[in-house]
Protein backbone atom coordinates (compact mmCIF):
# COMPACT_ATOMS: atom_id res chain seq x y z
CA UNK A 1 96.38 72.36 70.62
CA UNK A 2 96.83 69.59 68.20
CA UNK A 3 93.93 67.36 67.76
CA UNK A 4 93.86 64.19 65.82
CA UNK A 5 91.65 61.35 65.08
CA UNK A 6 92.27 57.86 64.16
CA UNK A 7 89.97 56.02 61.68
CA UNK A 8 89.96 52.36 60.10
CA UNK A 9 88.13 49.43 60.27
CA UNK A 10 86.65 47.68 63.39
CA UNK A 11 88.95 45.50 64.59
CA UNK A 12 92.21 46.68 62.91
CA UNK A 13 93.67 48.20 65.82
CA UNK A 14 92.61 51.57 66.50
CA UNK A 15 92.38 51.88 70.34
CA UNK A 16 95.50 50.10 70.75
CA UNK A 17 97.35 52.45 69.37
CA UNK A 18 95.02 55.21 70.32
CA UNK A 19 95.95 54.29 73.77
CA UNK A 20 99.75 53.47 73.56
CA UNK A 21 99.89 57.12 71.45
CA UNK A 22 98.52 58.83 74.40
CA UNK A 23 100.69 56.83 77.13
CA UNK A 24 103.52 57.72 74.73
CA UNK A 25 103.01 61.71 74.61
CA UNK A 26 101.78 62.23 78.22
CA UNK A 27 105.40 60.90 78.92
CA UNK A 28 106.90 63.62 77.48
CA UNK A 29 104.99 65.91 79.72
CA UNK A 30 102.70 66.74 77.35
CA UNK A 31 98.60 67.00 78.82
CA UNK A 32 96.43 64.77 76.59
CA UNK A 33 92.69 63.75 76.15
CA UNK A 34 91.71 60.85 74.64
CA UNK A 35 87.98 60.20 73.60
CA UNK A 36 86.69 57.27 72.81
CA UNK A 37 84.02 57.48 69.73
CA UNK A 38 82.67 53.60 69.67
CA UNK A 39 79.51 52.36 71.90
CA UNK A 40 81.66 49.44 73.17
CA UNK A 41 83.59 51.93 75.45
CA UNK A 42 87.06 50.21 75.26
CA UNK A 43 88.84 52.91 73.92
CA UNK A 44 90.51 53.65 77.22
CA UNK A 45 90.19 50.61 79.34
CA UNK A 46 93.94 49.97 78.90
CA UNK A 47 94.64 53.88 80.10
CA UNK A 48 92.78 53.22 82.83
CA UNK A 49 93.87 49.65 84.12
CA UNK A 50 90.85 47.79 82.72
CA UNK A 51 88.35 49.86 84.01
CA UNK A 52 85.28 50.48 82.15
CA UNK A 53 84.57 54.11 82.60
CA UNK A 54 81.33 55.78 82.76
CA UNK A 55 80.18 56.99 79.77
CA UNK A 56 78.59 60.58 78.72
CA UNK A 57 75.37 58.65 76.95
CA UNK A 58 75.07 57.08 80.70
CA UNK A 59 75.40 60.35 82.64
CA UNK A 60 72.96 61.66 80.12
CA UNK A 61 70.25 59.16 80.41
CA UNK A 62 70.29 59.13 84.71
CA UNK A 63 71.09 62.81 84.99
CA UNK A 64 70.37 64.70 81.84
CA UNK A 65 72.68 66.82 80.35
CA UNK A 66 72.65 69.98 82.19
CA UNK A 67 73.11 68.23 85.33
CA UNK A 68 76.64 66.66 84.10
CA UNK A 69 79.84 67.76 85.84
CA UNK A 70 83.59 67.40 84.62
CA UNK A 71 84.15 64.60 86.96
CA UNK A 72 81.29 62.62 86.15
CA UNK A 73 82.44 61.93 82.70
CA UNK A 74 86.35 62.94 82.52
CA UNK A 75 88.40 60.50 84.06
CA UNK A 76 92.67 60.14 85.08
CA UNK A 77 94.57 57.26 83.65
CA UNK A 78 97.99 56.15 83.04
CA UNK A 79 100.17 59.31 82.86
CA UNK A 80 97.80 61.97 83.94
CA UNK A 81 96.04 61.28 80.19
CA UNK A 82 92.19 62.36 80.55
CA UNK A 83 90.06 59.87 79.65
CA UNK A 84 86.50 60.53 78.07
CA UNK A 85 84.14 57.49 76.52
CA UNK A 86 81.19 58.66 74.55
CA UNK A 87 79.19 55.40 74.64
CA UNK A 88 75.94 54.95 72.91
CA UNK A 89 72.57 53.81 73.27
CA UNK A 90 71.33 50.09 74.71
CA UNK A 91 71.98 47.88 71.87
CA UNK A 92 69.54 47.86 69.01
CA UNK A 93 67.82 51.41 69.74
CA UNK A 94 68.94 54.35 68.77
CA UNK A 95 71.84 55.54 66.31
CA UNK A 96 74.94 55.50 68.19
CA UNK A 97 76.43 58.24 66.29
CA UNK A 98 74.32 60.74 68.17
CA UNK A 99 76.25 59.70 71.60
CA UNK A 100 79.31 61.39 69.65
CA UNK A 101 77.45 64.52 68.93
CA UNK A 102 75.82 65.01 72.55
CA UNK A 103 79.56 64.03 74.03
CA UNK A 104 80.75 66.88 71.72
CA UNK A 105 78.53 69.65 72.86
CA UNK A 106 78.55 68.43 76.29
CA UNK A 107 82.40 68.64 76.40
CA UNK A 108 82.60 71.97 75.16
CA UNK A 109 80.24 73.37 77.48
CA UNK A 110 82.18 72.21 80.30
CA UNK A 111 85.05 73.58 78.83
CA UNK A 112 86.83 70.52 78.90
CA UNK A 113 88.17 70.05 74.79
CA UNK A 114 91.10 71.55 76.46
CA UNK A 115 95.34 70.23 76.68
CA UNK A 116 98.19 70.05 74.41
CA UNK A 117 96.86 67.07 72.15
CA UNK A 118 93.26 65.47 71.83
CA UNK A 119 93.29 61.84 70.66
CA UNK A 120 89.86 60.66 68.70
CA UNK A 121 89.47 57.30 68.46
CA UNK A 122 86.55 56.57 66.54
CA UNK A 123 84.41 53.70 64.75
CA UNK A 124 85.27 53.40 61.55
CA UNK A 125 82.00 53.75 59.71
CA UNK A 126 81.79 57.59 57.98
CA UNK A 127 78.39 56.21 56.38
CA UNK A 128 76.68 57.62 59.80
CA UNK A 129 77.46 61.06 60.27
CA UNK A 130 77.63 60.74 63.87
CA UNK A 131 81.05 58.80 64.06
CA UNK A 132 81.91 61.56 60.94
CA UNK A 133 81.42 64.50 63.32
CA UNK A 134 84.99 64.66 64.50
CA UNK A 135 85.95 65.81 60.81
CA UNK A 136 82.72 67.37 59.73
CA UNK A 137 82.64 69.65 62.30
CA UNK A 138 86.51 70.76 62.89
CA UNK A 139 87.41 68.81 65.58
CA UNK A 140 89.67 66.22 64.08
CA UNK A 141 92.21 68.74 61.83
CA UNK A 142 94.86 65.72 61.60
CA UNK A 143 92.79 62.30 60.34
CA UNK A 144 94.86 58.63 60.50
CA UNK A 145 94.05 55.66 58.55
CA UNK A 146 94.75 53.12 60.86
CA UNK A 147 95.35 49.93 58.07
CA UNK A 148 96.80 46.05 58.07
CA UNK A 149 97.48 45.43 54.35
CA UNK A 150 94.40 42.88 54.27
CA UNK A 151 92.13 43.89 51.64
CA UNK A 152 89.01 44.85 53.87
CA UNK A 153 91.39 46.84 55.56
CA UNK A 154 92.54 49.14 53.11
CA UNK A 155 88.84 49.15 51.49
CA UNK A 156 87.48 50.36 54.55
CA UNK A 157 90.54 53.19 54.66
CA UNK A 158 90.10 54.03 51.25
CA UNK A 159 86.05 54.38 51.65
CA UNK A 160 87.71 57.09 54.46
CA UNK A 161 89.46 58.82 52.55
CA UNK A 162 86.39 59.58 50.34
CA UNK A 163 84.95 60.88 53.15
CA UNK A 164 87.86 63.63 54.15
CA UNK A 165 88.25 64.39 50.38
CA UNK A 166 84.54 64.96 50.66
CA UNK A 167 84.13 67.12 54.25
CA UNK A 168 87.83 68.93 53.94
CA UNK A 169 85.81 71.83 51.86
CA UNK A 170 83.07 72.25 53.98
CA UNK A 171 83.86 71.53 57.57
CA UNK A 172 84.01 74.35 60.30
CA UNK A 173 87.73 73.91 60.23
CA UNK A 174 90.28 72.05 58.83
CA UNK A 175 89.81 68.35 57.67
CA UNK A 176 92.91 67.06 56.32
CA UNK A 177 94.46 63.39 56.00
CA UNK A 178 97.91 63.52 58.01
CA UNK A 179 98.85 60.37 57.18
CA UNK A 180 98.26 56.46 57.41
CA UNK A 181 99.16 54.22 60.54
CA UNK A 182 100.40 50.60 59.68
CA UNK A 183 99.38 47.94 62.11
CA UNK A 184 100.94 44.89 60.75
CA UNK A 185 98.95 41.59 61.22
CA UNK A 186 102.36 39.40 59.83
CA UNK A 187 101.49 39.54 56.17
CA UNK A 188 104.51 39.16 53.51
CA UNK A 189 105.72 42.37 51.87
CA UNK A 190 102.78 44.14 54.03
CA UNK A 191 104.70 47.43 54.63
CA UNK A 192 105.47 47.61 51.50
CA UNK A 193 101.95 47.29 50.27
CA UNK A 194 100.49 49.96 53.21
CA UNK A 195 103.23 52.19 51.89
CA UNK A 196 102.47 52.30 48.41
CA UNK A 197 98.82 52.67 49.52
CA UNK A 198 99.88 55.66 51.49
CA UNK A 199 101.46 56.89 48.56
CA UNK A 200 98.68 56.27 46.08
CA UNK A 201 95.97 58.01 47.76
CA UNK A 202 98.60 61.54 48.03
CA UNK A 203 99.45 60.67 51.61
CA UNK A 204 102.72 59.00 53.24
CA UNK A 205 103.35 55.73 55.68
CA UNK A 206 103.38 57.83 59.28
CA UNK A 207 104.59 54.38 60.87
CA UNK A 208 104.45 50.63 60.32
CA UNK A 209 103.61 48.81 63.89
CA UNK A 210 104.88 45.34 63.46
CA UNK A 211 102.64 42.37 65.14
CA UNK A 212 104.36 41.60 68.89
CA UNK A 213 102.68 39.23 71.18
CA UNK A 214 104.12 42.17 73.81
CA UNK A 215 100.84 43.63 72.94
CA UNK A 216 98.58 40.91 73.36
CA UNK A 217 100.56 40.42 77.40
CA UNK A 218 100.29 43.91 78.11
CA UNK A 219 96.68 43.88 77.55
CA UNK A 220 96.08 40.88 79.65
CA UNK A 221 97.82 42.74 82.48
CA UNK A 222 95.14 45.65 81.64
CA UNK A 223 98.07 47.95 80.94
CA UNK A 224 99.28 49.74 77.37
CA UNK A 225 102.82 48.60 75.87
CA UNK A 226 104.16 52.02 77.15
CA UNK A 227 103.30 51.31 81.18
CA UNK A 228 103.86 47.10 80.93
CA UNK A 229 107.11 47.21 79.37
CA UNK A 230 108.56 50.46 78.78
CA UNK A 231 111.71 49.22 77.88
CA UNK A 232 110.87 46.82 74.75
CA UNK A 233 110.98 46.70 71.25
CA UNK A 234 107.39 47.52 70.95
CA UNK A 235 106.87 50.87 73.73
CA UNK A 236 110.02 52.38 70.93
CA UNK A 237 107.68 51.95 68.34
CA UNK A 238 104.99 53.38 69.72
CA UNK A 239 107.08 56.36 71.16
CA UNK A 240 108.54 56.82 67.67
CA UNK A 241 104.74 56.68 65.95
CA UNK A 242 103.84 59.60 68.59
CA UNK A 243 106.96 61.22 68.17
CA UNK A 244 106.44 61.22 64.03
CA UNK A 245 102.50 62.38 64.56
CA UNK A 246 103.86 65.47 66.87
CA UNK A 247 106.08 67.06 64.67
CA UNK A 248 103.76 66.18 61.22
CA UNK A 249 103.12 69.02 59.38
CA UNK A 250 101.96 67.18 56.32
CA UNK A 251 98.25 67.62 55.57
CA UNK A 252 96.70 66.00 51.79
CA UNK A 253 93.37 66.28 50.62
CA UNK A 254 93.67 62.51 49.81
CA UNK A 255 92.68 60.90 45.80
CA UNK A 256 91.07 57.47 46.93
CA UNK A 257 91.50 54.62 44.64
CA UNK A 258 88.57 52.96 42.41
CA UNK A 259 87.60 49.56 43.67
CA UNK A 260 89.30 47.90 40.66
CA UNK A 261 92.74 49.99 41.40
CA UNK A 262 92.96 49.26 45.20
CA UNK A 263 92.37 45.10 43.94
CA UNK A 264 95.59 45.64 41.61
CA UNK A 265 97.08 47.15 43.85
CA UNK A 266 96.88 44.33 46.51
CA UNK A 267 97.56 41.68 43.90
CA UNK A 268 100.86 43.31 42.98
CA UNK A 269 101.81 41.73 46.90
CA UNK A 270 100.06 38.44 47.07
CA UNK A 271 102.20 35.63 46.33
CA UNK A 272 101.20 32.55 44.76
């Protein structure tokens, strides 16, 4: 079973291309679970035709956890791809990282961490160790930067990286970097910069997703790229970014960059 999990900063991009990874490899017959680590519960809403599904922190709080079957919080959505959300707790109480760790143990007593590939999409703050669980603990033994080439991007994927190269000798299993995941926001020279980024930190540029309003349409139908228009630009790209994680074998303890060398580094590609 492969299991990865894709990090980055809020916004960038993550459960986009969580979701079209997942459409992507269940296509190829392949059974896959994707979990959705972020209280806003949108990690699968395009998998599942814009519905919001219940989440485990809801089924927790009206049931309790013992009283929590498969079906209550494992749901079918494009594909056959199993669709989990974690959620959190009502806004302003509570840490939300715990919802990851209850989803966790709550999972693997139902014996459902189970298929050929687990997707974990999750929030990009490491800070909390809640949202660091999937690496801390073993679950996530293939970690993605998701990154634009904006600055607050890659700060917020280097500040990741500090966290693998800090949990990789001390989690349960193995916590390795298997690459990083370009989502292009239409920047000049921005695969370029995301490249040598890659290659800075010990790593290597997985993919480069160039911007396409296809994405933007398929979302407003409530569908990933892969289902609303299998036969564009933008659904190859996506089947070539799962086909490249899938056969990875590449795993770096990454070197993340002083402040002052990821700021050169971003200069070298900003153009007067």
């Amino acid at each position: 079973m492969k299991q990865i999990a894709l990090y980055g900063k809020g916004g960038i991009g993550k459960s986009t291309t969580s979701a079209n990874i997942s459409a992507a490899l269940s296509d190829t017959g392949l059974a896959v679970l994707q979990i959705g680590c972020d209280p806003k519960r949108d990690s699968t809403r395009m998998l599942m035709h814009g519905r919001l599904i219940p989440t485990v922190m809801d089924q927790v709080r009206e049931r309790g956890d013992r009283e929590i079957a498969t079906e209550d919080i494992v749901f079918s959505g494009y594909g056959g791809v199993r669709c989990v959300e974690a959620g959190g707790p009502e806004p302003g109480v509570g840490c939300a990282g715990r919802g990851i760790i209850a989803t966790f143990q709550i999972l693997e007593r139902l014996g459902a961490l189970s298929g050929d590939v687990i997707v974990y999409d999750v929030l990009g703050d490491v800070v909390c160790g809640g949202f660091a669980m999937p690496m801390r603990e073993g679950y996530a033994q293939e970690v993605y930067l998701v990154t634009s080439g904006e600055l607050m991007s890659l700060y917020a994927a280097n500040n990741i990286c500090k966290a693998i190269k800090r949990l990789s000798g001390r989690s349960r299993g193995i916590c390795r970097l298997g690459g990083v995941i370009g989502n292009g926001k239409g920047l000049d020279q921005e695969e370029e910069l995301v490249s040598r980024f890659a290659e800075r930190i010990g790593s290597s540029l997985i993919f480069f997703v160039p911007r396409s309003t296809v994405v933007q349409k398929a979302e407003l139908h409530k569908k990933t790229v892969i289902e609303y228009a299998p036969s564009s630009a933008q659904a190859s790209v996506y089947r070539k970014l799962a086909e490249n994680i899938l056969a990875n074998k590449r795993m770096d303890i990454p070197e993340p960059l002083e402040v002052e060398e990821l700021e050169e580094l971003a200069y070298e590609f900003i153009k007067d």
